[in-house]
Protein backbone atom coordinates (compact mmCIF):
# COMPACT_ATOMS: atom_id res chain seq x y z
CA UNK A 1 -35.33 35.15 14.76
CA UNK A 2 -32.60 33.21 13.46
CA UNK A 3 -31.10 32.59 10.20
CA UNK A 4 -30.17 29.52 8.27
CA UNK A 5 -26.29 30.77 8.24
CA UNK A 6 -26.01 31.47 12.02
CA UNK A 7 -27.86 28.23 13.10
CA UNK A 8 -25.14 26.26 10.92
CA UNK A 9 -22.14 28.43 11.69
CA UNK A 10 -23.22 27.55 16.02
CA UNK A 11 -23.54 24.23 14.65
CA UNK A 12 -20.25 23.55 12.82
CA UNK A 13 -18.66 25.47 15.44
CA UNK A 14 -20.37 23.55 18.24
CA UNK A 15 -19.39 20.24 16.22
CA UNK A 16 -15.59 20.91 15.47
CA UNK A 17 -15.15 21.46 19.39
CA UNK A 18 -16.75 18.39 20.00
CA UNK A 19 -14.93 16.32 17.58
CA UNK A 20 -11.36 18.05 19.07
CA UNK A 21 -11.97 16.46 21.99
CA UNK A 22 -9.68 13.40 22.03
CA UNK A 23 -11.71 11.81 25.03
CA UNK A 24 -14.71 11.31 23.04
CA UNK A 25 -13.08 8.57 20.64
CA UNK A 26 -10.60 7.03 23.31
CA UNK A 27 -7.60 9.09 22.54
CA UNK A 28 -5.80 11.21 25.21
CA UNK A 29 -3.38 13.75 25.66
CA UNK A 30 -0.11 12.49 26.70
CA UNK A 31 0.70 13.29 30.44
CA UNK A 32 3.69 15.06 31.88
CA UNK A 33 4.71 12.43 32.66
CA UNK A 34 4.49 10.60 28.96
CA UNK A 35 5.95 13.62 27.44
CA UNK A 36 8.83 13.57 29.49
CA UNK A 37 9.49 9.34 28.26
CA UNK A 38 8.86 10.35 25.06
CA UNK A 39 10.44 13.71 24.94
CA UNK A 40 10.34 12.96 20.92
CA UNK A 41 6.64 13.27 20.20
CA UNK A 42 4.97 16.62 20.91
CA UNK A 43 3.28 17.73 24.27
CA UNK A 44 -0.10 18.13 23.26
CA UNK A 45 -1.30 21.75 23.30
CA UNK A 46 -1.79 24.52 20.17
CA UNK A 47 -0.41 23.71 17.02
CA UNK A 48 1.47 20.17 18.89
CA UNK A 49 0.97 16.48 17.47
CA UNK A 50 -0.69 13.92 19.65
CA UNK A 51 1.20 10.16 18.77
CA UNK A 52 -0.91 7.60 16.84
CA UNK A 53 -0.95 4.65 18.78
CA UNK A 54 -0.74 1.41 16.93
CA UNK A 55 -1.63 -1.66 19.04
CA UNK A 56 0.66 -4.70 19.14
CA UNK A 57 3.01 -2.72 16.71
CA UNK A 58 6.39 -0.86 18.11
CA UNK A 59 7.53 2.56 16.82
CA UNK A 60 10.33 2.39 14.66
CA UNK A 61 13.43 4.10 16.56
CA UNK A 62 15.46 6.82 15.27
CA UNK A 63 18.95 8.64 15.36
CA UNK A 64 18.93 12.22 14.97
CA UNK A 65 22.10 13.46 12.61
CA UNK A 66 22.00 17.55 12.12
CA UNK A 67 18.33 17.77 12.60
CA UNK A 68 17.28 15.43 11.04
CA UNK A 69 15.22 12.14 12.36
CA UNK A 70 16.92 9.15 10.40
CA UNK A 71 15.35 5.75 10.46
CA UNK A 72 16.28 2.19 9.47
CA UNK A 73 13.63 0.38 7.76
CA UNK A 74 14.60 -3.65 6.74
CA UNK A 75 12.18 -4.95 4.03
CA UNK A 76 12.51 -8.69 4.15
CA UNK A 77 10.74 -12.26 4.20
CA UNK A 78 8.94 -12.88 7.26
CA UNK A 79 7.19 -16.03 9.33
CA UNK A 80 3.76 -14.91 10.60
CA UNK A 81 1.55 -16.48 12.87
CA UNK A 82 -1.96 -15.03 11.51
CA UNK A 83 -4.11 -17.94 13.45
CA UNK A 84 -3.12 -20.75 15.99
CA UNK A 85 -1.88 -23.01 13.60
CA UNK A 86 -1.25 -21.43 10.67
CA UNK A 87 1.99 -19.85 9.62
CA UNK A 88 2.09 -17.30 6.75
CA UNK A 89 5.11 -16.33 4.65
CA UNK A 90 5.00 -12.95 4.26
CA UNK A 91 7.01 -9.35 3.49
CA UNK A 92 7.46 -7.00 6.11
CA UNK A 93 9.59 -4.77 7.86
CA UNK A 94 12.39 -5.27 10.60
CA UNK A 95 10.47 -8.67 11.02
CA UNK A 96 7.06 -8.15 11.24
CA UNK A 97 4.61 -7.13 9.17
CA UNK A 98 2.92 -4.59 9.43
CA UNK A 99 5.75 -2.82 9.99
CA UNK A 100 7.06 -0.16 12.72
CA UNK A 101 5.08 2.66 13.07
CA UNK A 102 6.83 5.74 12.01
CA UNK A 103 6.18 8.34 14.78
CA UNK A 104 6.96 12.32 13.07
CA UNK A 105 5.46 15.81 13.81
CA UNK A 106 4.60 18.30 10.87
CA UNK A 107 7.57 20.19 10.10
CA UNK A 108 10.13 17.55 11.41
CA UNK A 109 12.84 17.09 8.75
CA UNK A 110 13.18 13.09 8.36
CA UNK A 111 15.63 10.52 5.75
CA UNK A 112 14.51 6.97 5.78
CA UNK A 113 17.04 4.44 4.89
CA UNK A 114 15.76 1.33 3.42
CA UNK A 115 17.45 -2.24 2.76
CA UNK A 116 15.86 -4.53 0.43
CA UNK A 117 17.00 -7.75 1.75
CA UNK A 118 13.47 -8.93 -0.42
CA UNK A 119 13.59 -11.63 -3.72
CA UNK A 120 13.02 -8.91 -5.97
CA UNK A 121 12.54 -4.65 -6.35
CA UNK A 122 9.28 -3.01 -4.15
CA UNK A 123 8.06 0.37 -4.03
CA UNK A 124 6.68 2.35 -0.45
CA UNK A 125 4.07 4.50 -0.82
């Protein structure tokens, strides 16, 4: 006979594998042959970081400098095309908005070095 507890401890531990399984919501594991292109992001495996992947939007580059991963973020005014036809002014980053995507691994010391080449002060969250 089986108890509450063990039915929903095989349970949980049934459904944690299943959602761990990058296939089932179109992610994959980067190949050899990714990892070695991007020798930057993680090869996927225990305790590694699998890169978000961000359609349509590039991943900010970066300099290392004693460890440390330093990028360049612009904030600025930028032209849009959100719809044939129709041009937006808006505020981005390096030109587009959204921005770059900021690729980093847990544990990955980073400095981000912002210009504000905007009208007036902003804040990042």
């Amino acid at each position: 006979m089986s108890s509450r507890r063990g039915f929903l401890t095989n349970f949980l531990g049934i459904g944690a594998a299943a959602l761990s399984t990058p296939s089932l919501f179109g992610q994959k594991a980067p190949t050899t042959a990714e990892a070695v292109r991007h020798p930057h992001h993680a090869q996927a495996g225990a305790g590694s970081n699998i890169p978000v992947q961000t359609p349509d939007v590039p991943d900010l580059p970066f300099m290392t400098e004693g460890g440390v991963k330093v990028f360049h973020l612009v904030a600025e005014p930028v032209k849009q095309q959100l719809v044939p036809g129709k041009i937006a002014n808006l505020w981005g980053f390096n030109g587009s908005a959204p921005g770059p995507t900021i690729q980093v691994n847990q544990g990955d010391r980073v400095r981000i070095v912002v210009d504000n080449h905007l009208p007036e002060p902003f804040s990042m969250h």
